[in-house]
C-alpha atoms as a PDB file:
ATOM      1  CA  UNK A   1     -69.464   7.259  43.583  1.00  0.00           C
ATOM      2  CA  UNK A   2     -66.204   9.284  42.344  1.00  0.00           C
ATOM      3  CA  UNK A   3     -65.514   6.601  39.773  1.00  0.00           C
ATOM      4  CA  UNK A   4     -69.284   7.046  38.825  1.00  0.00           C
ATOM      5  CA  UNK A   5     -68.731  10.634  38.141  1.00  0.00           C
ATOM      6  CA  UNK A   6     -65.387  10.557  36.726  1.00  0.00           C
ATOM      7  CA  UNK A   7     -64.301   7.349  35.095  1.00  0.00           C
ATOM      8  CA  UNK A   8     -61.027   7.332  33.648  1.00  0.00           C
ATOM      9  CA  UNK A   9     -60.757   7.382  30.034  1.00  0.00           C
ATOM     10  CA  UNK A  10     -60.140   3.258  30.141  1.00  0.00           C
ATOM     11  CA  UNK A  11     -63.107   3.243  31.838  1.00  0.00           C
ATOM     12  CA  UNK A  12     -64.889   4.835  29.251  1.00  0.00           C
ATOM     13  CA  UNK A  13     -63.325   2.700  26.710  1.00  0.00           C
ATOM     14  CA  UNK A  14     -64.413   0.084  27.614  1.00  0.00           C
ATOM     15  CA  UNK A  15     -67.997   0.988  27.899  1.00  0.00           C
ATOM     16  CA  UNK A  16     -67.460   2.248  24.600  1.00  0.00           C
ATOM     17  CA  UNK A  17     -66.603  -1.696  23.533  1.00  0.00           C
ATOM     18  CA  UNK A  18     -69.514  -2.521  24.979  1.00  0.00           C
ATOM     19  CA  UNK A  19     -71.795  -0.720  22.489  1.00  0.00           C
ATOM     20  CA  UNK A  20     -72.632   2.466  25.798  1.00  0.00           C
ATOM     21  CA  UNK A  21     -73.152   5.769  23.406  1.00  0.00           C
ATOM     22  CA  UNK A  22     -73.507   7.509  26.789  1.00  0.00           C
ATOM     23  CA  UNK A  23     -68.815   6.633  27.212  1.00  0.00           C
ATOM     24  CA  UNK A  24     -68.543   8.543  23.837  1.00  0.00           C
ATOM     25  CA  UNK A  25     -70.727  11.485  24.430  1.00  0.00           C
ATOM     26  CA  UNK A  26     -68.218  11.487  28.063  1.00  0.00           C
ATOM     27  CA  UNK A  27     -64.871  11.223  25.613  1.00  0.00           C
ATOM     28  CA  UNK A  28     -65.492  13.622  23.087  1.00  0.00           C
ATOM     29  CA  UNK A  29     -66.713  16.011  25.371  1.00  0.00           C
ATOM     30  CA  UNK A  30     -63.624  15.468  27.004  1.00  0.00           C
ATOM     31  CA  UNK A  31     -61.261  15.280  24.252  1.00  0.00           C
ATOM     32  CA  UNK A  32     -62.638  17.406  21.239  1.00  0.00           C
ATOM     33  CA  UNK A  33     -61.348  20.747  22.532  1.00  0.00           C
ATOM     34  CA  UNK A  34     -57.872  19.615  22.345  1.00  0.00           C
ATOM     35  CA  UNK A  35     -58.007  17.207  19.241  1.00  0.00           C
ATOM     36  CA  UNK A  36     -59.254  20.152  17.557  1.00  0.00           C
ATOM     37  CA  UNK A  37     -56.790  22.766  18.883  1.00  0.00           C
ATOM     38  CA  UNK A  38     -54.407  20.392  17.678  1.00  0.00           C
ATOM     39  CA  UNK A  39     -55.646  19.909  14.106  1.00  0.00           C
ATOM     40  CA  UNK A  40     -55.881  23.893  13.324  1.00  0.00           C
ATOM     41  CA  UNK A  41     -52.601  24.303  14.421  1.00  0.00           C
ATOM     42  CA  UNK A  42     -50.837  21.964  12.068  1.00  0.00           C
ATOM     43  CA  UNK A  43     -53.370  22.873   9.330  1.00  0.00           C
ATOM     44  CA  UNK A  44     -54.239  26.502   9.365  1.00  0.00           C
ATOM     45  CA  UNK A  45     -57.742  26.035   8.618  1.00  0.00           C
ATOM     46  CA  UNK A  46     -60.592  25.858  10.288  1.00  0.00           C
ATOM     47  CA  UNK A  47     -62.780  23.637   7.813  1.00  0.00           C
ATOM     48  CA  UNK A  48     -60.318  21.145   7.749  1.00  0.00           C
ATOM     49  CA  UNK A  49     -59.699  20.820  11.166  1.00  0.00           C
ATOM     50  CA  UNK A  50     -63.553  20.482  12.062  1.00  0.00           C
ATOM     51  CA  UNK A  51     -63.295  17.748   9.307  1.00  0.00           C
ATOM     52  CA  UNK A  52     -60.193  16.007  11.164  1.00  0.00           C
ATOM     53  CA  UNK A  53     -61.977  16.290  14.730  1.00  0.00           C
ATOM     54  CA  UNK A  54     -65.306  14.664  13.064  1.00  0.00           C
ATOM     55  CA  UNK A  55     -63.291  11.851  11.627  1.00  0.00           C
ATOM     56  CA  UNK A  56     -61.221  11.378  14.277  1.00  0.00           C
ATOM     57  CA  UNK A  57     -64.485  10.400  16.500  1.00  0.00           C
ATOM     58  CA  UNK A  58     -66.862   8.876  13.975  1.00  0.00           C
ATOM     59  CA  UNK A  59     -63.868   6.361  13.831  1.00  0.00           C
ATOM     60  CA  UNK A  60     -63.633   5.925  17.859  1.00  0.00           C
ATOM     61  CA  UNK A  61     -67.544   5.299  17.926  1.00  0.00           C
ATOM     62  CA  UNK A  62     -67.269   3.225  14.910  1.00  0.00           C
ATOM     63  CA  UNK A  63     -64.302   0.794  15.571  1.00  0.00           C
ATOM     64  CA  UNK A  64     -63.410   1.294  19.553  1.00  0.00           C
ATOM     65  CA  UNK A  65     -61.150  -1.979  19.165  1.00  0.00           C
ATOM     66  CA  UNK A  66     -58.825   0.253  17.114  1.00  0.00           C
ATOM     67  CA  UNK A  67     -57.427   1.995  20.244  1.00  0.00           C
ATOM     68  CA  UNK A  68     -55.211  -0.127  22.603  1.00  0.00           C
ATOM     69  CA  UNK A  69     -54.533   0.761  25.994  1.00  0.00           C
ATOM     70  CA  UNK A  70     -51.713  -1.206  26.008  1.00  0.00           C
ATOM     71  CA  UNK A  71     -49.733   1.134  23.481  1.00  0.00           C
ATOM     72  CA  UNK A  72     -50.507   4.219  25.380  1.00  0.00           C
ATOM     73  CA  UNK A  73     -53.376   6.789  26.267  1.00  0.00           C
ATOM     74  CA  UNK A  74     -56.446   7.653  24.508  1.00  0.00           C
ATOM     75  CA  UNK A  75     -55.627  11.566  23.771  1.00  0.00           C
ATOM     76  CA  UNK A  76     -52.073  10.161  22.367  1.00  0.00           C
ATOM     77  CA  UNK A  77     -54.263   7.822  20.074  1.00  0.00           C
ATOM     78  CA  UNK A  78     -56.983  10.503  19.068  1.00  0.00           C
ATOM     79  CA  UNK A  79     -54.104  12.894  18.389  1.00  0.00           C
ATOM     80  CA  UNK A  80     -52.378  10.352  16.060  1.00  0.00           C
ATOM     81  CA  UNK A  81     -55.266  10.221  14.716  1.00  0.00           C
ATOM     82  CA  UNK A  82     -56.341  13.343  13.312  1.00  0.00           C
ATOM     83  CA  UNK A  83     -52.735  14.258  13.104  1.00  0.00           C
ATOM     84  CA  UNK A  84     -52.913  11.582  10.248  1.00  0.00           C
ATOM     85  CA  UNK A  85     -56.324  13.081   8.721  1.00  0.00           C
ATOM     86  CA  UNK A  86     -54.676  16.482   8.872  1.00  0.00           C
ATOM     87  CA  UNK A  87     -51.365  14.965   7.238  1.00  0.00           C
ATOM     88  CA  UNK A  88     -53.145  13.262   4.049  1.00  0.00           C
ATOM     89  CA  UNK A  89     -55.388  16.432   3.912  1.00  0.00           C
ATOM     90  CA  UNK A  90     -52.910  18.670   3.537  1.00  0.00           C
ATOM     91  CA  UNK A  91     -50.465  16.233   1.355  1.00  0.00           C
ATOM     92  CA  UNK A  92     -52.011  18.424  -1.836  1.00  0.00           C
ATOM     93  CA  UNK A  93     -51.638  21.491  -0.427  1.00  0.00           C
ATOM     94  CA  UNK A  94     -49.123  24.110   0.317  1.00  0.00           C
ATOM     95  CA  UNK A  95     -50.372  25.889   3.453  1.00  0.00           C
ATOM     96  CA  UNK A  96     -52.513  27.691   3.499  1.00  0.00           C
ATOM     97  CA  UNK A  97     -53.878  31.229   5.855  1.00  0.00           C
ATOM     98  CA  UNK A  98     -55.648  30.757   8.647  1.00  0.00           C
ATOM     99  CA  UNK A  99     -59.701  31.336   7.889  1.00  0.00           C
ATOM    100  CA  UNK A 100     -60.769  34.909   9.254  1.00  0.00           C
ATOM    101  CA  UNK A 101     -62.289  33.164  11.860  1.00  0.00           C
ATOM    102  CA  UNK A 102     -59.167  31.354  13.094  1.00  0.00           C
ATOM    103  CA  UNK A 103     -57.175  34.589  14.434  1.00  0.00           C
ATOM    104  CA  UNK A 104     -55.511  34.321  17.164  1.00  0.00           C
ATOM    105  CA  UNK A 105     -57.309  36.371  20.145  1.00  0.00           C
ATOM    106  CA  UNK A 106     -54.561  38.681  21.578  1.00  0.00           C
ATOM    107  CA  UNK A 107     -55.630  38.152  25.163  1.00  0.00           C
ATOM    108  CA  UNK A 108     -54.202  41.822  25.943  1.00  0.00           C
ATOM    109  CA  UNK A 109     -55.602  43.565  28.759  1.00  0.00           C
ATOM    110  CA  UNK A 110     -54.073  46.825  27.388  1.00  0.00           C
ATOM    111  CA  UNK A 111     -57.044  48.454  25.612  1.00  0.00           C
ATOM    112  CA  UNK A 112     -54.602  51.364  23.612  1.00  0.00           C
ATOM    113  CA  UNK A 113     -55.002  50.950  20.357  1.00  0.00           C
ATOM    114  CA  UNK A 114     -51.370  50.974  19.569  1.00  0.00           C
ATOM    115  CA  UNK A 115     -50.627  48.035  22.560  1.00  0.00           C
ATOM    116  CA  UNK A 116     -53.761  45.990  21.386  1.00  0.00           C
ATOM    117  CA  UNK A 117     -52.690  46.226  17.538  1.00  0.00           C
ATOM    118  CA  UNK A 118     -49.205  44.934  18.422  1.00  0.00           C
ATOM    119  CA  UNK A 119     -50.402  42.622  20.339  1.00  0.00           C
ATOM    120  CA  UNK A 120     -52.888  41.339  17.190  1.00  0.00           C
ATOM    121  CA  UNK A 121     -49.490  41.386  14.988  1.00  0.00           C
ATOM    122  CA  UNK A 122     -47.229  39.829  17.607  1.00  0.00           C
ATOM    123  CA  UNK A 123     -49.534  36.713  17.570  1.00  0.00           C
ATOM    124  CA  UNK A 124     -50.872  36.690  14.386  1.00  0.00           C
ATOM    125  CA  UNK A 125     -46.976  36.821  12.931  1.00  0.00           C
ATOM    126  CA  UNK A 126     -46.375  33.648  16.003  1.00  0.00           C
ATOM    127  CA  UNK A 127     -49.563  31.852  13.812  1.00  0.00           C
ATOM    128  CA  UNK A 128     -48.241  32.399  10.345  1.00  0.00           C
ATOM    129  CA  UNK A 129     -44.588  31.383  11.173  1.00  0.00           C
ATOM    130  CA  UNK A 130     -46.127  28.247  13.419  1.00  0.00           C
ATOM    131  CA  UNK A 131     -48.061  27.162  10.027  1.00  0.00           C
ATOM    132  CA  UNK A 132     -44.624  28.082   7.418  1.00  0.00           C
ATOM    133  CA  UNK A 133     -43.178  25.361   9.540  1.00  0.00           C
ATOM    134  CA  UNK A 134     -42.735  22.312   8.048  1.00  0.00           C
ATOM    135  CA  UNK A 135     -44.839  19.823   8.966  1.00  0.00           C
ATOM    136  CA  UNK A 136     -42.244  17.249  11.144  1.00  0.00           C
ATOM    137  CA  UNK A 137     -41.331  20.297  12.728  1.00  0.00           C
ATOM    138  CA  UNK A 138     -44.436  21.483  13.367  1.00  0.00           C
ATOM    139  CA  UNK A 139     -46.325  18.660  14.757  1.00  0.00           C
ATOM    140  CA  UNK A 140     -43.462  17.988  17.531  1.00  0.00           C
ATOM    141  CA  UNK A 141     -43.420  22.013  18.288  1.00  0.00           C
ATOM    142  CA  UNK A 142     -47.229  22.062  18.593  1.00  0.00           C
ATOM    143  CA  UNK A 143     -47.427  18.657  20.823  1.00  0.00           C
ATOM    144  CA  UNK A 144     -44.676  19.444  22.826  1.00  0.00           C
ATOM    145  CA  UNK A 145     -44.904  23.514  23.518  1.00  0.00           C
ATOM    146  CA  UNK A 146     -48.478  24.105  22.909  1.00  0.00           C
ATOM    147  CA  UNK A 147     -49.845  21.195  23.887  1.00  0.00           C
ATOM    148  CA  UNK A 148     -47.390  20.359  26.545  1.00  0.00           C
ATOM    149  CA  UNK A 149     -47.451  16.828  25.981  1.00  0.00           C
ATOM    150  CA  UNK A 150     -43.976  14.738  27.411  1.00  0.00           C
ATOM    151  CA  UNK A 151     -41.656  13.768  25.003  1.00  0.00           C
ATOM    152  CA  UNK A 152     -43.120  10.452  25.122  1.00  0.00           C
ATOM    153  CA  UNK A 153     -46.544  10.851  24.259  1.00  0.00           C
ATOM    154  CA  UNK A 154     -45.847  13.156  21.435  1.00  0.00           C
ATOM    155  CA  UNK A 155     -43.532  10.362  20.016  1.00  0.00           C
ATOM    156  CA  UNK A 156     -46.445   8.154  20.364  1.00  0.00           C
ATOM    157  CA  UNK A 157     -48.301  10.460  18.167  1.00  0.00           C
ATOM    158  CA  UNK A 158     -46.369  10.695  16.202  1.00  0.00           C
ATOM    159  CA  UNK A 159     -45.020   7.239  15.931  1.00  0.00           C
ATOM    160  CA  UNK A 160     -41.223   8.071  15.861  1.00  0.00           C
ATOM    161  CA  UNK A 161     -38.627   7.336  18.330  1.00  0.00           C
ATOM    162  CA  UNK A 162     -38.299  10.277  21.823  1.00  0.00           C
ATOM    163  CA  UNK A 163     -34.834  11.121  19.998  1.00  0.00           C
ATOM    164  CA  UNK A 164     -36.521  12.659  16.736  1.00  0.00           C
ATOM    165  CA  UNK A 165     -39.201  14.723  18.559  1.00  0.00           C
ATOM    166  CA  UNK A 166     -36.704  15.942  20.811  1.00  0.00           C
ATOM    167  CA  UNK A 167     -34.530  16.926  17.215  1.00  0.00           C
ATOM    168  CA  UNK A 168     -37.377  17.910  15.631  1.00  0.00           C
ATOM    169  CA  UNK A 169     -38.859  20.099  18.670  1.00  0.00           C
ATOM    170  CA  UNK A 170     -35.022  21.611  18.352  1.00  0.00           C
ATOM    171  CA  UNK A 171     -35.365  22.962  14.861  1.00  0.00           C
ATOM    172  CA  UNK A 172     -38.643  23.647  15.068  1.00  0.00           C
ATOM    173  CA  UNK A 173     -37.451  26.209  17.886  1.00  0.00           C
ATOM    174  CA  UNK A 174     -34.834  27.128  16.057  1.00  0.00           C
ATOM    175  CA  UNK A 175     -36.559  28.069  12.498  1.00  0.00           C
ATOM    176  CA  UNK A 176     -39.641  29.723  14.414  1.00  0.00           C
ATOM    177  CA  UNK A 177     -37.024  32.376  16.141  1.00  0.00           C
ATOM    178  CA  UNK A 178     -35.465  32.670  12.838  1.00  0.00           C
ATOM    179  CA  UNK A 179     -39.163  33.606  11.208  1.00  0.00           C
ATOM    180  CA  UNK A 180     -40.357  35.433  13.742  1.00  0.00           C
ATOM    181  CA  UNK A 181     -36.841  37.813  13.705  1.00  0.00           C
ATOM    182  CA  UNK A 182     -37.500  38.651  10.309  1.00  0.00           C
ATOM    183  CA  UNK A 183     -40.760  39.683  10.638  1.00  0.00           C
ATOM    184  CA  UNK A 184     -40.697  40.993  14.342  1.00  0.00           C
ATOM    185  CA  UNK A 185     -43.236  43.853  14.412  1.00  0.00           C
ATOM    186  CA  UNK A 186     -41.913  47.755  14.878  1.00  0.00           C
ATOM    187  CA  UNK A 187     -40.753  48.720  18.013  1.00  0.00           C
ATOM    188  CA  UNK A 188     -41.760  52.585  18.216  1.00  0.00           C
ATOM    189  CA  UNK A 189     -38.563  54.392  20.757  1.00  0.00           C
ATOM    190  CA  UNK A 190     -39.814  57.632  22.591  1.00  0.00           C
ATOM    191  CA  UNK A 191     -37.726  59.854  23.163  1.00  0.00           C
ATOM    192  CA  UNK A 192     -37.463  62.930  26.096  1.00  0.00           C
END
């Protein structure tokens, strides 16, 4: 009855194969939240990212045989995915700031104004020097530390051998302290 309730995502795909709209609904619902995630972080933009996400599953439900289990999981696939629509999307484009509605929530529990607006800046600086990455960099930083995926997988998704994430994951670390040291927000000193 377990398996019933919580196939595995093979399971699912191969439902899917079999023409069962009732698999998909079961991925995306649990997929999308990430896939998405993923897309406005290496694009910036809301719009575009919803765009990616769509794509990204109109192309599962509409050619299932694409994805192979035998090259590896079915988030690394949908990830390569729209990391792919997000890629040609943004080929044009230099990048751009985040949509008002894509601001990162501070999460503070300190409600002074002072702690909750540095808070705002701290993350909202994170954001802008995340997206002033380039993009190699960035994809490997935001698979890797944000999305926590092994080294492995996010060289799946990328489709590059566990030796270039791994160098690009290092400058990407390296350029984002470098970014975020030049625009660290003011530190206010008291003094007795």
């Amino acid at each position: 009855m377990s398996v019933l309730a919580h196939p595995t995502d093979a399971e699912l795909h191969n439902r899917l194969m079999a023409g069962d709209e009732a698999a998909f609904t079961q991925v995306y619902r649990r997929h999308k939240d990430v896939v998405y995630r993923f897309a406005l972080m290496l694009c910036g933009a809301s719009g575009l990212a919803a765009d990616a996400t769509q794509e990204t599953f109109l192309l599962l439900i509409r050619e299932p045989a694409r994805f192979d289990p035998a090259r590896g999981a079915l988030s690394a696939f949908l990830l390569g995915v729209v990391r792919n629509l997000v890629r040609r999307g943004r080929d044009d484009l230099a990048v751009a700031a985040p949509d008002e509605d894509d601001s990162v929530p501070d999460g503070s529990h300190d409600p002074t104004p002072l702690a909750t607006l540095l808070a705002g800046e701290t993350l909202n600086s994170l954001h802008q020097a995340i997206l002033s990455l380039p993009f190699a960099y960035r994809e490997a930083l935001v698979l890797c530390d944000l999305q926590e995926l092994p080294y492995l997988d996010a060289a799946n998704v990328i489709g590059c051998p566990i030796g270039t994430v791994r160098s690009r994951l290092n400058r990407a670390r390296a350029k984002l302290a470098e970014l975020l040291a030049e625009h660290a927000p003011l530190r206010l000193e008291t003094t007795l």
